[in-house]
Protein backbone atom coordinates (compact mmCIF):
# COMPACT_ATOMS: atom_id res chain seq x y z
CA UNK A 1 22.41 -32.05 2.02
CA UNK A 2 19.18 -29.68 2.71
CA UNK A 3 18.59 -26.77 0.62
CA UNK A 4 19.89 -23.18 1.62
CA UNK A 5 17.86 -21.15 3.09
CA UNK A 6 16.19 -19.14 1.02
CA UNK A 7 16.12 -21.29 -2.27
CA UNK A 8 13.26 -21.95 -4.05
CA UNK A 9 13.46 -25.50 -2.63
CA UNK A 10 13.36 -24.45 0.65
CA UNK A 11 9.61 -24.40 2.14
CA UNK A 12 7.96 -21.20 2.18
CA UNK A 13 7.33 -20.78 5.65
CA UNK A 14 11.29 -20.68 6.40
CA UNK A 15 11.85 -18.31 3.88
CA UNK A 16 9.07 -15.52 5.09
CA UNK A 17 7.46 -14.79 7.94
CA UNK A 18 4.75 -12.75 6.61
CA UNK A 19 3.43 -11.91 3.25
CA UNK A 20 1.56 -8.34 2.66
CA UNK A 21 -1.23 -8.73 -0.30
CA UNK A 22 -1.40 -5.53 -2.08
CA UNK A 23 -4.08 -4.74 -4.56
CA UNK A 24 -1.55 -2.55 -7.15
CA UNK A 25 1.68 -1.94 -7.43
CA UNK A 26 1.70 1.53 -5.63
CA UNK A 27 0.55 0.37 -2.40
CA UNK A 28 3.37 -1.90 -2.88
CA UNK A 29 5.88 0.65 -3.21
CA UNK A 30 4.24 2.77 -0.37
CA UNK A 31 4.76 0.00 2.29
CA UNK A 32 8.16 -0.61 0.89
CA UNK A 33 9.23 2.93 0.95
CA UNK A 34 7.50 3.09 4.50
CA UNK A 35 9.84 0.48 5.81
CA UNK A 36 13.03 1.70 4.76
CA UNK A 37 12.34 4.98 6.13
CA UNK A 38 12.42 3.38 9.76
CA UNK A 39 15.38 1.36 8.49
CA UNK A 40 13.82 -2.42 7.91
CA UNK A 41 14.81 -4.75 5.59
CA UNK A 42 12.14 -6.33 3.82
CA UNK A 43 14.13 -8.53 3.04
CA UNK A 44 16.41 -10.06 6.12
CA UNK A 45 13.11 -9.60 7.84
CA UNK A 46 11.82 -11.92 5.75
CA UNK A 47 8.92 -9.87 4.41
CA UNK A 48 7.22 -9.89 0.90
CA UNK A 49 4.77 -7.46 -0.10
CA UNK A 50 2.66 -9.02 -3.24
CA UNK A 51 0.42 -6.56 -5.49
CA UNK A 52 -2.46 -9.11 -6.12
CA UNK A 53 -3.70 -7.06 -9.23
CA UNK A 54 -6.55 -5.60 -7.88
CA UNK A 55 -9.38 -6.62 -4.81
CA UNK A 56 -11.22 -9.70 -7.17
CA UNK A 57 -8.16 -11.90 -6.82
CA UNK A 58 -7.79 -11.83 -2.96
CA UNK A 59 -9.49 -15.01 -2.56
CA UNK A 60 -7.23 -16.20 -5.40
CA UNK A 61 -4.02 -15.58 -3.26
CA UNK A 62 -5.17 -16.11 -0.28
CA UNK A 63 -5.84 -19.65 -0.99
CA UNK A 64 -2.37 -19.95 -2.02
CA UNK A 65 -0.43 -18.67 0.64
CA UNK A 66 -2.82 -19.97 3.74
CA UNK A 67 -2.30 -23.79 3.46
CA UNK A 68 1.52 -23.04 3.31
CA UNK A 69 1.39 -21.70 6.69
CA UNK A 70 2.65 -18.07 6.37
CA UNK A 71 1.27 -14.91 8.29
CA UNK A 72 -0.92 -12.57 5.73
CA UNK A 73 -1.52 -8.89 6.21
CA UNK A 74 -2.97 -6.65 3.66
CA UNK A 75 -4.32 -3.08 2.69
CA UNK A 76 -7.42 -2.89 0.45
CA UNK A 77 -9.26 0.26 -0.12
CA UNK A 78 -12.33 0.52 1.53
CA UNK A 79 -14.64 -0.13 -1.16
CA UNK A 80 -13.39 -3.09 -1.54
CA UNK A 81 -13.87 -4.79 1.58
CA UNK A 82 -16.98 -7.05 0.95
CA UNK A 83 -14.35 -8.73 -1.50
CA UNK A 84 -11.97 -9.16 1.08
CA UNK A 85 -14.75 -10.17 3.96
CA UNK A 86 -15.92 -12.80 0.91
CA UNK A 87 -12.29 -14.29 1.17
CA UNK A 88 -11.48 -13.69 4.59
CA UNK A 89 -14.39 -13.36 7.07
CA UNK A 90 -15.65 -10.35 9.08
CA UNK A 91 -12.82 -9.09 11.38
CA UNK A 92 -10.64 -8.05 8.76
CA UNK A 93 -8.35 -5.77 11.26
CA UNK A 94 -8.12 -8.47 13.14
CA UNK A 95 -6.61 -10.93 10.27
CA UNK A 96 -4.12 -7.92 9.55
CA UNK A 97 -6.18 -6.90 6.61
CA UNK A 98 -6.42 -3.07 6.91
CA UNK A 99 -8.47 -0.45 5.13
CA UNK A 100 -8.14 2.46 3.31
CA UNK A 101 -10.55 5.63 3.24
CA UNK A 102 -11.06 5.91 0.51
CA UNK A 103 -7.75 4.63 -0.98
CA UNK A 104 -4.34 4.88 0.22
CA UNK A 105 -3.73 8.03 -2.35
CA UNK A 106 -6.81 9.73 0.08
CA UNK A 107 -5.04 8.85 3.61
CA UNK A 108 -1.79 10.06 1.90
CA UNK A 109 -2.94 13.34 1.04
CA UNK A 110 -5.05 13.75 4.15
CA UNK A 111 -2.16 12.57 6.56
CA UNK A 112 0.11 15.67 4.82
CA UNK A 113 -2.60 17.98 3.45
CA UNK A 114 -3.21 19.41 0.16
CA UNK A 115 -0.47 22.20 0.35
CA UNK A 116 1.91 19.77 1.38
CA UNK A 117 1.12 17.36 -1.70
CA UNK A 118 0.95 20.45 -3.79
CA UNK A 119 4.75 21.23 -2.83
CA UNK A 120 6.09 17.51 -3.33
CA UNK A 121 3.84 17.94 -7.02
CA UNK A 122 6.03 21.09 -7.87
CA UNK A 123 9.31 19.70 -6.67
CA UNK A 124 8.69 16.95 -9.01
CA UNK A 125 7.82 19.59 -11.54
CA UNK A 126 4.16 18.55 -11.83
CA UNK A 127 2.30 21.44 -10.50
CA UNK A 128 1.70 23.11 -14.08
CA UNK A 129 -0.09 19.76 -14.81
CA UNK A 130 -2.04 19.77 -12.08
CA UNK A 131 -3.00 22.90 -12.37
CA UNK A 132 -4.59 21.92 -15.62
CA UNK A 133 -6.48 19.27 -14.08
CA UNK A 134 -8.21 21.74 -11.76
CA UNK A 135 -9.21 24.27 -14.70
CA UNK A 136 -11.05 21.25 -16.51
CA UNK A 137 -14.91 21.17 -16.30
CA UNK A 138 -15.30 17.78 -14.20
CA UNK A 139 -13.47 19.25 -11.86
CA UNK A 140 -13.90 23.02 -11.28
CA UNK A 141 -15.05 23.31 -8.22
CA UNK A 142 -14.57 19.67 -6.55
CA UNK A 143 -12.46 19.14 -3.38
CA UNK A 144 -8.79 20.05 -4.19
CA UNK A 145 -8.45 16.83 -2.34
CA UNK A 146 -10.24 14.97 -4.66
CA UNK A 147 -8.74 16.63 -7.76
CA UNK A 148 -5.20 15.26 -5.59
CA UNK A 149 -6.46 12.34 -6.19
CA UNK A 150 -7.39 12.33 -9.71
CA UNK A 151 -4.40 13.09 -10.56
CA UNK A 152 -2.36 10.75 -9.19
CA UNK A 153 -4.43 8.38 -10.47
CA UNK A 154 -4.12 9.94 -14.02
CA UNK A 155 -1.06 10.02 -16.40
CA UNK A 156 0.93 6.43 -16.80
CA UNK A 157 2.98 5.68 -13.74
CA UNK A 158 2.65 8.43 -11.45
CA UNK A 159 0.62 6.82 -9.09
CA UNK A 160 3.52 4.94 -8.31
CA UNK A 161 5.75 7.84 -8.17
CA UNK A 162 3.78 9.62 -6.08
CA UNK A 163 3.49 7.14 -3.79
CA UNK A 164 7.26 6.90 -2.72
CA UNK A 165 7.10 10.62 -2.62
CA UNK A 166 4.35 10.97 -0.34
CA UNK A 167 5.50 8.75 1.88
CA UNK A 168 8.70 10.06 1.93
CA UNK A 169 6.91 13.36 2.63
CA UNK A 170 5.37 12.01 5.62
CA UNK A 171 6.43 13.25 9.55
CA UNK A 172 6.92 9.97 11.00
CA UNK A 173 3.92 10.44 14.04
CA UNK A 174 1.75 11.20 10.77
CA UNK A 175 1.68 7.77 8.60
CA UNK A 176 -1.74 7.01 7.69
CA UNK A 177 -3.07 4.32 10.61
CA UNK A 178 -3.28 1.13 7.94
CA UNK A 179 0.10 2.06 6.25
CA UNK A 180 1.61 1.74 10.07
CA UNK A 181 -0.39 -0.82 10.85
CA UNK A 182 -0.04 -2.97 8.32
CA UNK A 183 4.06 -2.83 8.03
CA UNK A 184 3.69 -3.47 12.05
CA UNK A 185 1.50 -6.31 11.52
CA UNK A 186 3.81 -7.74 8.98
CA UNK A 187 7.15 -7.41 11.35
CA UNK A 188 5.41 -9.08 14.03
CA UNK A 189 4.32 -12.28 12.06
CA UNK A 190 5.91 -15.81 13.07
CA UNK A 191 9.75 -15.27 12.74
């Protein structure tokens, strides 16, 4: 009798087609909140996105799912490329490993614009906090893109939060080039 598909028993490359290594958890959710917005199914189409824990273990999981014969994509923000070139080689876009300027956070907030992140902020009933944010010294005066930034980054989970949110924010002709690309890249791997 062989082992349903699916099991843990059966070999990896029947039960994905493509695997998407994530550095965090957000990105994670971002591409996962991307898909279901045009109506995929991670799972019946067989794709896993991974959060690797951060750019220094690429090589780590790349190693692991390579020999087994499944299709890799990835995001990694652009600062961290020369770890993922280390692991990869040069044509990253190529491999389906696509970067983020700076981070996906930044081509989230420039793809709807700071009023437009402001708005999802105060429908969440975060505005007051941000506003706080923006009074402090560091950072009077900066970009309020950057301060966007900052404060997603800041304050337990709401990266993550915000990261479903924005995307769900999102006109469909304006998702961020490596979000698209990467969910494409992922759909279109061996099936």
């Amino acid at each position: 009798m062989s082992p349903e598909p699916g099991s843990p028993s059966t070999p990896l490359t029947e039960r994905l087609r493509s695997v998407v290594l994530v550095e965090g958890t957000s990105d994670q959710v971002a591409v996962e909140t991307l898909a279901e917005l045009r109506g995929v199914s991670l799972v019946n189409e067989r794709v896993e996105i991974v959060p690797i824990g951060g750019a220094q273990a690429i090589g780590r999981f790349v190693a692991h799912f390579d020999p087994q014969g499944v299709a890799l994509a990835g995001l990694y923000d652009v600062a961290e490329e020369p770890e993922f070139r280390r692991a990869l080689g040069e044509d990253l876009e190529a491999l389906g490993f696509f970067a983020c300027e700076p981070d996906l956070e930044g081509e989230l907030i420039r793809a709807l614009g700071a009023e437009a992140v402001e708005a999802v902020a105060d429908a969440n009933g975060d505005l007051g906090a941000f506003r706080t944010l923006q009074k402090q010294p560091a950072w009077r005066g900066e970009p309020v893109e950057e301060q966007l930034r900052r404060f997603m980054g800041s304050g337990g989970s709401r990266k993550i939060l915000y990261a479903r949110l924005l995307v769900e924010a999102l006109d469909s002709a304006a998702v961020p080039r490596p979000l698209q690309l990467v969910l494409e890249r992922a759909l279109s791997g061996p099936g």
